[in-house]
Protein backbone atom coordinates (compact mmCIF):
# COMPACT_ATOMS: atom_id res chain seq x y z
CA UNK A 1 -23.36 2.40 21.58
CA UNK A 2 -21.22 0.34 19.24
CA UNK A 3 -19.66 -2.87 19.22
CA UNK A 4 -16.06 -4.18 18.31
CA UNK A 5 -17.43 -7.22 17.82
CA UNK A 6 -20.79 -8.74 17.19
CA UNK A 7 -22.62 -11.34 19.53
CA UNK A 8 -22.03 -14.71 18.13
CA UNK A 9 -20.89 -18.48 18.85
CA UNK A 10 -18.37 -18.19 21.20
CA UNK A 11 -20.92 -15.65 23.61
CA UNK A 12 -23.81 -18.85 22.93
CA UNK A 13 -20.97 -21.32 24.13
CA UNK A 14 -20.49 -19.26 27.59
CA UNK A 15 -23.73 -18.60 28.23
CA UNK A 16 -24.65 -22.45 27.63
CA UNK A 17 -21.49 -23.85 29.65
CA UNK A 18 -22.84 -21.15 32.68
CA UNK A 19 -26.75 -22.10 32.78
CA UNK A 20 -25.81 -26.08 32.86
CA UNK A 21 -22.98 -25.53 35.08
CA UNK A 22 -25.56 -23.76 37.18
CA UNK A 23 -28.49 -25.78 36.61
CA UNK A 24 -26.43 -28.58 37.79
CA UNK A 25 -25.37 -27.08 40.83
CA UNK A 26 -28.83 -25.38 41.87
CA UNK A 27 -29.96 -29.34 41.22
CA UNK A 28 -27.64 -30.37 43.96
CA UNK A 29 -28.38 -27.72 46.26
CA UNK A 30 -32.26 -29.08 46.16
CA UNK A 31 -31.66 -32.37 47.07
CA UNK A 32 -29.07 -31.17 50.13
CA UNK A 33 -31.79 -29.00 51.29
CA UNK A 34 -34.58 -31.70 51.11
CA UNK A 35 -32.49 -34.25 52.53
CA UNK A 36 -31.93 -31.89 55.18
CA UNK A 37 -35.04 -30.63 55.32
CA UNK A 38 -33.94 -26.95 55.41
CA UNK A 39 -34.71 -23.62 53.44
CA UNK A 40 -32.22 -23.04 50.63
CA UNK A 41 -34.26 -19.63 49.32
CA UNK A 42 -30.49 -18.01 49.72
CA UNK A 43 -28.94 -19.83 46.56
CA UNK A 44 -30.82 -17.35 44.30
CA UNK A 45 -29.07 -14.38 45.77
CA UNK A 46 -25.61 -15.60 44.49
CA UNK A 47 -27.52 -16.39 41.59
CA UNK A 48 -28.32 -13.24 40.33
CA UNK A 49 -25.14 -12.14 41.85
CA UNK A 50 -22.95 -14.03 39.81
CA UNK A 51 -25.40 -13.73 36.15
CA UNK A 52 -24.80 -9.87 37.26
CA UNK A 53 -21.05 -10.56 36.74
CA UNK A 54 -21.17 -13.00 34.07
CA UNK A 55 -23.44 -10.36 31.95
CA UNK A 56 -20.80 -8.01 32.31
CA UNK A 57 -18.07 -10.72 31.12
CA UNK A 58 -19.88 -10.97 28.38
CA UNK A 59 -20.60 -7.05 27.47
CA UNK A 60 -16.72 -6.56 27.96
CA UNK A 61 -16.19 -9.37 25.51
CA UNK A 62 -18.16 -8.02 22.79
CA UNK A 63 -16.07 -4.36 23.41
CA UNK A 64 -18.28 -1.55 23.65
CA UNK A 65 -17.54 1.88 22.54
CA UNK A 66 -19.69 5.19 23.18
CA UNK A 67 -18.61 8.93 23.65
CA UNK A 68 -17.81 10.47 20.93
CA UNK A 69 -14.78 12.60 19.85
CA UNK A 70 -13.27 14.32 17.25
CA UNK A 71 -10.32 13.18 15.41
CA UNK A 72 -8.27 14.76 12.25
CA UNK A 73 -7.35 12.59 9.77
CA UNK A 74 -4.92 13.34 6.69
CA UNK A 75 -4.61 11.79 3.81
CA UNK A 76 -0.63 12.25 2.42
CA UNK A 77 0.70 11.43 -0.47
CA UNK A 78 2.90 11.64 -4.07
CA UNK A 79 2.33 12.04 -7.16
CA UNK A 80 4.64 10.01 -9.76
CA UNK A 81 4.88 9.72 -13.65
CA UNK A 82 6.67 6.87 -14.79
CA UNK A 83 7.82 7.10 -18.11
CA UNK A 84 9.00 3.78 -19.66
CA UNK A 85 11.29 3.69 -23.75
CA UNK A 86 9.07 1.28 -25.56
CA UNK A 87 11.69 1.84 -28.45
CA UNK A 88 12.97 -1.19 -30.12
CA UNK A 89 16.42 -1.34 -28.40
CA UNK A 90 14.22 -2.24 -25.15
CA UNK A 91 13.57 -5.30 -26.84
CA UNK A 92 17.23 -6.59 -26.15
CA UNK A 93 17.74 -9.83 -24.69
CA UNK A 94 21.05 -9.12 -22.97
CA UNK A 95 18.94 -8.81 -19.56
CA UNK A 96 16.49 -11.90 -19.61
CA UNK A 97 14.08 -12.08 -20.71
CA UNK A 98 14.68 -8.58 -22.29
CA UNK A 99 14.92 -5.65 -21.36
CA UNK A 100 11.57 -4.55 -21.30
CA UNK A 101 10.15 -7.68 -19.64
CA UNK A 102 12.53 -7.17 -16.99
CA UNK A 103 11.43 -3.42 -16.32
CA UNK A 104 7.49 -4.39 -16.44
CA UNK A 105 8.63 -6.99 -13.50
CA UNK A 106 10.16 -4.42 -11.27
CA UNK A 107 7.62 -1.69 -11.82
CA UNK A 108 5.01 -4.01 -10.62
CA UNK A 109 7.04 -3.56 -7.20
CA UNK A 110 7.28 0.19 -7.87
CA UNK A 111 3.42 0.10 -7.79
CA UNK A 112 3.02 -2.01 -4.95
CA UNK A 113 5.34 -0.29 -2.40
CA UNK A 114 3.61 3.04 -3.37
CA UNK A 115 0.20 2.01 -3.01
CA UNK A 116 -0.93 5.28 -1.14
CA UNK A 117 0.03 7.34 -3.85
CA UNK A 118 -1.19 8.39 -7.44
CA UNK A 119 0.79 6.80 -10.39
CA UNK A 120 0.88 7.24 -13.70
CA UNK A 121 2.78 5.87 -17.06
CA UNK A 122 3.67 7.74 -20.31
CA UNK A 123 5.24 5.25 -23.28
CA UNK A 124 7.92 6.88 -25.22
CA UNK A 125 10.20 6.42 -28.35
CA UNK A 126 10.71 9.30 -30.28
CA UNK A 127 6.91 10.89 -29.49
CA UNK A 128 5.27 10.18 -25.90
CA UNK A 129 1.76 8.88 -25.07
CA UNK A 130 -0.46 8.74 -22.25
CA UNK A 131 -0.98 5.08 -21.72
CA UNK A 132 -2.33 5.70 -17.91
CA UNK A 133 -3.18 8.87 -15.92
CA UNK A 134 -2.35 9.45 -12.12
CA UNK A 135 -4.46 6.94 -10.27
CA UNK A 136 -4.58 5.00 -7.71
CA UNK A 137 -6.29 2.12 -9.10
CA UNK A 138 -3.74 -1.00 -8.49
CA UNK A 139 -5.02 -3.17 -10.82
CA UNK A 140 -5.53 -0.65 -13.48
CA UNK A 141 -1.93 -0.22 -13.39
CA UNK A 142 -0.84 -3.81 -13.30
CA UNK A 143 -3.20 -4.08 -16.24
CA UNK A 144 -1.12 -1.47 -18.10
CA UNK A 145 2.05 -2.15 -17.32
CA UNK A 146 0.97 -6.03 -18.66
CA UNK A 147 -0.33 -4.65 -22.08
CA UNK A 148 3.42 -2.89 -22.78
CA UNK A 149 5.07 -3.41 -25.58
CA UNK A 150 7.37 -2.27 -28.32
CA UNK A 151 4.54 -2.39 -31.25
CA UNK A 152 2.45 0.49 -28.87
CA UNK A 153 5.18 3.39 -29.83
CA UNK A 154 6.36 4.57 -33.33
CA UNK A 155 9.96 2.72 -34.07
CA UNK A 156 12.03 5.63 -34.96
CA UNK A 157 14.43 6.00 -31.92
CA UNK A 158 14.14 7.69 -28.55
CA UNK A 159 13.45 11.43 -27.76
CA UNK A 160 13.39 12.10 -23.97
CA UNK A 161 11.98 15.79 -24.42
CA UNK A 162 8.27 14.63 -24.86
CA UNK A 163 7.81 12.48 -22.55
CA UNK A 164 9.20 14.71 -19.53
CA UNK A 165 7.23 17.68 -21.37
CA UNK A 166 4.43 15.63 -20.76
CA UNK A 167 4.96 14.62 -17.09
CA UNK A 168 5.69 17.43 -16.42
CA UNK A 169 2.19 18.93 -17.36
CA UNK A 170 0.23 16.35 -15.84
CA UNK A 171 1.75 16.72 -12.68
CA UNK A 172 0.95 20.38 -12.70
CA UNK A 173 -2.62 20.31 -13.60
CA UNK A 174 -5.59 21.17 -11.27
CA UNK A 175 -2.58 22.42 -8.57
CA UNK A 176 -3.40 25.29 -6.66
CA UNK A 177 0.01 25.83 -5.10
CA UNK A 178 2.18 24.11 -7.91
CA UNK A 179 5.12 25.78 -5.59
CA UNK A 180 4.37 24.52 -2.32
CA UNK A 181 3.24 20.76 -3.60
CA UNK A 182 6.04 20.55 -6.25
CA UNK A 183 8.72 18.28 -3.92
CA UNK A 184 6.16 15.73 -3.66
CA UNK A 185 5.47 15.02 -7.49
CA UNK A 186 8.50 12.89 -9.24
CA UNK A 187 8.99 11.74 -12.43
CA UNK A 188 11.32 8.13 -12.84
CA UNK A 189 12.79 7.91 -16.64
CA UNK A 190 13.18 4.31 -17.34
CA UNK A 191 15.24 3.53 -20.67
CA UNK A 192 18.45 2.48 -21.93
CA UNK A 193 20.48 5.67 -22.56
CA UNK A 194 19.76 6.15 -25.87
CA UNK A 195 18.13 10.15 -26.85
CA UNK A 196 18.40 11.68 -30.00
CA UNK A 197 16.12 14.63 -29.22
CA UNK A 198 17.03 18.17 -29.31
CA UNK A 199 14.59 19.38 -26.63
CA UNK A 200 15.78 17.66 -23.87
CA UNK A 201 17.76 20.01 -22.28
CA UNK A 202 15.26 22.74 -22.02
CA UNK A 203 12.37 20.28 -20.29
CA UNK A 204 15.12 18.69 -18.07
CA UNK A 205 15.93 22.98 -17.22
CA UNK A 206 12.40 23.49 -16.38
CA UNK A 207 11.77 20.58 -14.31
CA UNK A 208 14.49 21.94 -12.05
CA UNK A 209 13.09 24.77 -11.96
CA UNK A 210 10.11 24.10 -10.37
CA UNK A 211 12.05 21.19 -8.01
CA UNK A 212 10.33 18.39 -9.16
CA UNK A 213 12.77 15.75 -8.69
CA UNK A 214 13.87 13.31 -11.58
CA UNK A 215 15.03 9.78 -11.35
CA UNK A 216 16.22 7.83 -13.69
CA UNK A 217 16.82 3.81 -14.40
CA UNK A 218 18.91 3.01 -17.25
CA UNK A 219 18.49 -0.63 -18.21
CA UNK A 220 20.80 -2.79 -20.23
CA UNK A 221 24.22 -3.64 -20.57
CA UNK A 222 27.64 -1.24 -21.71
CA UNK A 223 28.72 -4.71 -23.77
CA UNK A 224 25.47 -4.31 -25.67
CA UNK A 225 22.63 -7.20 -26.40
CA UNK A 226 20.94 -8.27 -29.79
CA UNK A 227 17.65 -7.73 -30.87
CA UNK A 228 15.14 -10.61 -32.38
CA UNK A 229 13.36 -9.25 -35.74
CA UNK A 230 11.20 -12.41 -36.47
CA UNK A 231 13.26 -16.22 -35.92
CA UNK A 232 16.69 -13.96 -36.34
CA UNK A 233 18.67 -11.32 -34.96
CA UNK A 234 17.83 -8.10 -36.27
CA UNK A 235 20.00 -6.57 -38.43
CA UNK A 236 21.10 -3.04 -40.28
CA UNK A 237 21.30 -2.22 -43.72
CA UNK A 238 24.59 -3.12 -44.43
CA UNK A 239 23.42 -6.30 -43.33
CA UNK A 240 25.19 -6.62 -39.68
CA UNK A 241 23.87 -7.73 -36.68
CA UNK A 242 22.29 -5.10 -34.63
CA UNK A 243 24.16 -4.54 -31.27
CA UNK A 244 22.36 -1.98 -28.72
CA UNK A 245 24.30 -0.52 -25.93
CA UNK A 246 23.00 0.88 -22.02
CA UNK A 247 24.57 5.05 -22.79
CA UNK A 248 23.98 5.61 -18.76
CA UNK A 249 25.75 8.75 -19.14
CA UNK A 250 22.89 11.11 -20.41
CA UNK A 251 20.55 9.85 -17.48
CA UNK A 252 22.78 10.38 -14.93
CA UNK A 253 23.23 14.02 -16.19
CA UNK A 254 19.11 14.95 -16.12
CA UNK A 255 18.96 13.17 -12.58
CA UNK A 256 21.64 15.12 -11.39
CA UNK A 257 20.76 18.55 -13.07
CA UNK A 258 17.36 18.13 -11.26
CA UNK A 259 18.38 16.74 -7.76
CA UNK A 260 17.26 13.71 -8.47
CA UNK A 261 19.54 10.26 -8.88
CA UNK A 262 20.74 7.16 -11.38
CA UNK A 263 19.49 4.21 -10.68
CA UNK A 264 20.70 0.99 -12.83
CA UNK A 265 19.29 -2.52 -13.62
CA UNK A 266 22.05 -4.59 -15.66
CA UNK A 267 23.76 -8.26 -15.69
CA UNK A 268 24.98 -7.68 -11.99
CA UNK A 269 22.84 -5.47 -10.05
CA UNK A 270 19.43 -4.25 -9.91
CA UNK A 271 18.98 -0.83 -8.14
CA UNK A 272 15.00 -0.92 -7.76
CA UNK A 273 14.71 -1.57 -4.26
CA UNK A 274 17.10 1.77 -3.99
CA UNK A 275 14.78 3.32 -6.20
CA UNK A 276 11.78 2.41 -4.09
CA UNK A 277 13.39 3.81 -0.58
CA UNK A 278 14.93 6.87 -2.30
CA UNK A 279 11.73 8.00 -3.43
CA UNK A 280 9.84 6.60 -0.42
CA UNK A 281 12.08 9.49 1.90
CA UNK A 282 10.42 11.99 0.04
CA UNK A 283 7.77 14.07 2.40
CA UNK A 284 3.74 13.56 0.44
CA UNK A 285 1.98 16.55 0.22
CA UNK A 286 -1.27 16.82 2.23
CA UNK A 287 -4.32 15.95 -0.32
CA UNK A 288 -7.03 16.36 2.49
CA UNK A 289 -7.78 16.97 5.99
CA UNK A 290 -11.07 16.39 7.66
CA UNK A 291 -12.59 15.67 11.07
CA UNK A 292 -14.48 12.43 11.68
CA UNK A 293 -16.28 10.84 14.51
CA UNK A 294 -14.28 8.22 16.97
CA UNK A 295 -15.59 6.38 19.80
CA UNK A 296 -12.93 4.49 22.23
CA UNK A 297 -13.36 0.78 23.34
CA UNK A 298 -14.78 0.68 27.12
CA UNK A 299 -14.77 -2.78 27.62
CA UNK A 300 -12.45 -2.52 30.61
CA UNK A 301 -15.14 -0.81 33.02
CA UNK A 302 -17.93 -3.68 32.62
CA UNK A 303 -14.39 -5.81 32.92
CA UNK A 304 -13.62 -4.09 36.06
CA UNK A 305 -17.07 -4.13 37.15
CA UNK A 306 -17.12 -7.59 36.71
CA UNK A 307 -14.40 -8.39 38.47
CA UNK A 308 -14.86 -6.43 41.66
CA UNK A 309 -18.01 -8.45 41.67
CA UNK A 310 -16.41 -11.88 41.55
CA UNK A 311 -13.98 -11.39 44.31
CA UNK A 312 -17.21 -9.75 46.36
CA UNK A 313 -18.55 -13.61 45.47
CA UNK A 314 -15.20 -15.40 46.61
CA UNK A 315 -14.92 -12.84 50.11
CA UNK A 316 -18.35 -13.02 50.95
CA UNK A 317 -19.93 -15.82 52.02
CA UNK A 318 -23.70 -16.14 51.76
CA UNK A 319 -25.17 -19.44 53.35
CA UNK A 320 -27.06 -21.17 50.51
CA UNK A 321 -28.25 -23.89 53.09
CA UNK A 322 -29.91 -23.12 56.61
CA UNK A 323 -28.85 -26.11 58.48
């Protein structure tokens, strides 16, 4: 048999407030009968009449459970790269603190609202790393999404072929049914706009292909921010001052060549909570099924038990005193 709850102070406290209660009132019931010089021998019966029915107060408190039964339990779930421009135009301060700082802030709540799931992040510019594989380690992630920065990528512009390449083949690794599993993998592109790759177009073509949906979060502003290089603004090499610009419109054409949507953080708006219930809709794929054990609560029997035996003790009346 098991217990919901283990015997402890408040079953002492009831047990103590019942035997002096009791010891009180079997005191009283001497001293009638010896005044009265009569046999009180009865007062035991409702004695262990009424411990019977405290004892099973006290079982039903503590909420047993026995019989066993078997139950199926699933574990569900979705698999999602993230992959986050750590190019040097996400360094822009026209969305404060930047642009970068703001993304780390909102993936933390990316993380948090999928905390069933495995996540992973790939860091782009113009090549793409694996900075974290699919987990679902919390804190790892936190951890990594802390240690992001601009000085982790090389700082020669933005290439979004690689880095979908690459989520693309870590969410198809050790699947045995790529085909049947493939609408509960995504991949969210977070980055200001700005590719200058040439593969793009065949990475974004297979993605479709195998219905893996793409999002994508373009972050930044269309009237552009500056960029610090040291104490001063960063500038070109005709010596004027950088301005970088959000280009939205490649990212909403791979989101909607794979199914998949635009999302946009700027001065105005921040569309991560849409994000976060777009992607929650999406069905999880079952990772695995088993059969345990269960055992249901019976406390309401000793309950019952109980009490049908203290209305038997209010109904029935036993003389304690002979008189």
């Amino acid at each position: 048999m098991l217990w919901y709850r283990e015997f402890g102070v408040t079953e002492w406290i009831f047990i103590a407030a019942f035997v002096v209660l009791y010891v009180f009132y079997f005191i009283r019931i001497i001293r009638i009968a010896q005044r009265l010089k009569t046999p009180y021998a009865k007062v035991f019966i409702k004695l262990v009449f009424r411990t019977l029915y405290f004892a099973l107060f006290i079982i039903a408190l503590l909420g047993p459970s026995f019989g066993g039964s078997k139950k199926e339990v699933k574990s569900v779930g979705k698999d999602i790269m993230i992959c986050v421009d750590l190019s040097k135009s996400m360094d822009a301060f026209d969305i404060q603190p930047t642009r970068l700082e703001k993304v780390k802030y909102e993936m933390k709540k990316v993380v948090a609202a999928f905390n069933s799931d495995r996540i992973g992040f790939i860091i782009f510019s113009s090549e793409a790393f694996m900075q974290c594989p699919l987990t679902y380690d919390q804190n790892a992630l936190n951890l990594f999404i802390e240690t992001m920065n601009s000085g982790l990528v090389p700082a020669s512009g933005t290439d979004f072929g690689p880095p979908l390449r690459m989520a693309l083949k870590k969410l198809e690794e050790n699947d045995t049914a790529p085909n049947e599993q493939a609408k509960s993998k995504v991949i969210i592109l977070i980055s200001d706009g700005e590719d200058f790759g040439e593969d793009t177009e065949d990475v974004t073509r297979e993605i479709e292909n195998r219905d893996i949906k793409l999002f994508t979060l373009g972050v930044g502003t269309e009237k552009g921010g500056n960029i610090y290089a040291g104490n001063t603004l960063k500038t070109n090499r005709n010596g004027l001052i950088v301005v970088t610009k959000l280009n939205p419109k490649e990212l909403v054409s791979l989101a909607d060549k794979t199914g998949g949507q635009y999302f946009e953080i700027n001065e105005t708006k921040n569309d991560v909570s849409r994000l976060i219930n777009t992607i929650g809709k999406i069905e999880g794929e079952v990772r695995d099924a088993r059969f345990i054990d269960v055992t249901a609560n019976k406390y309401f029997y000793f309950l019952a038990a109980a009490a049908v035996l203290f209305l038997l003790d209010i109904l029935i009346n036993i003389p304690t005193i002979k008189i």
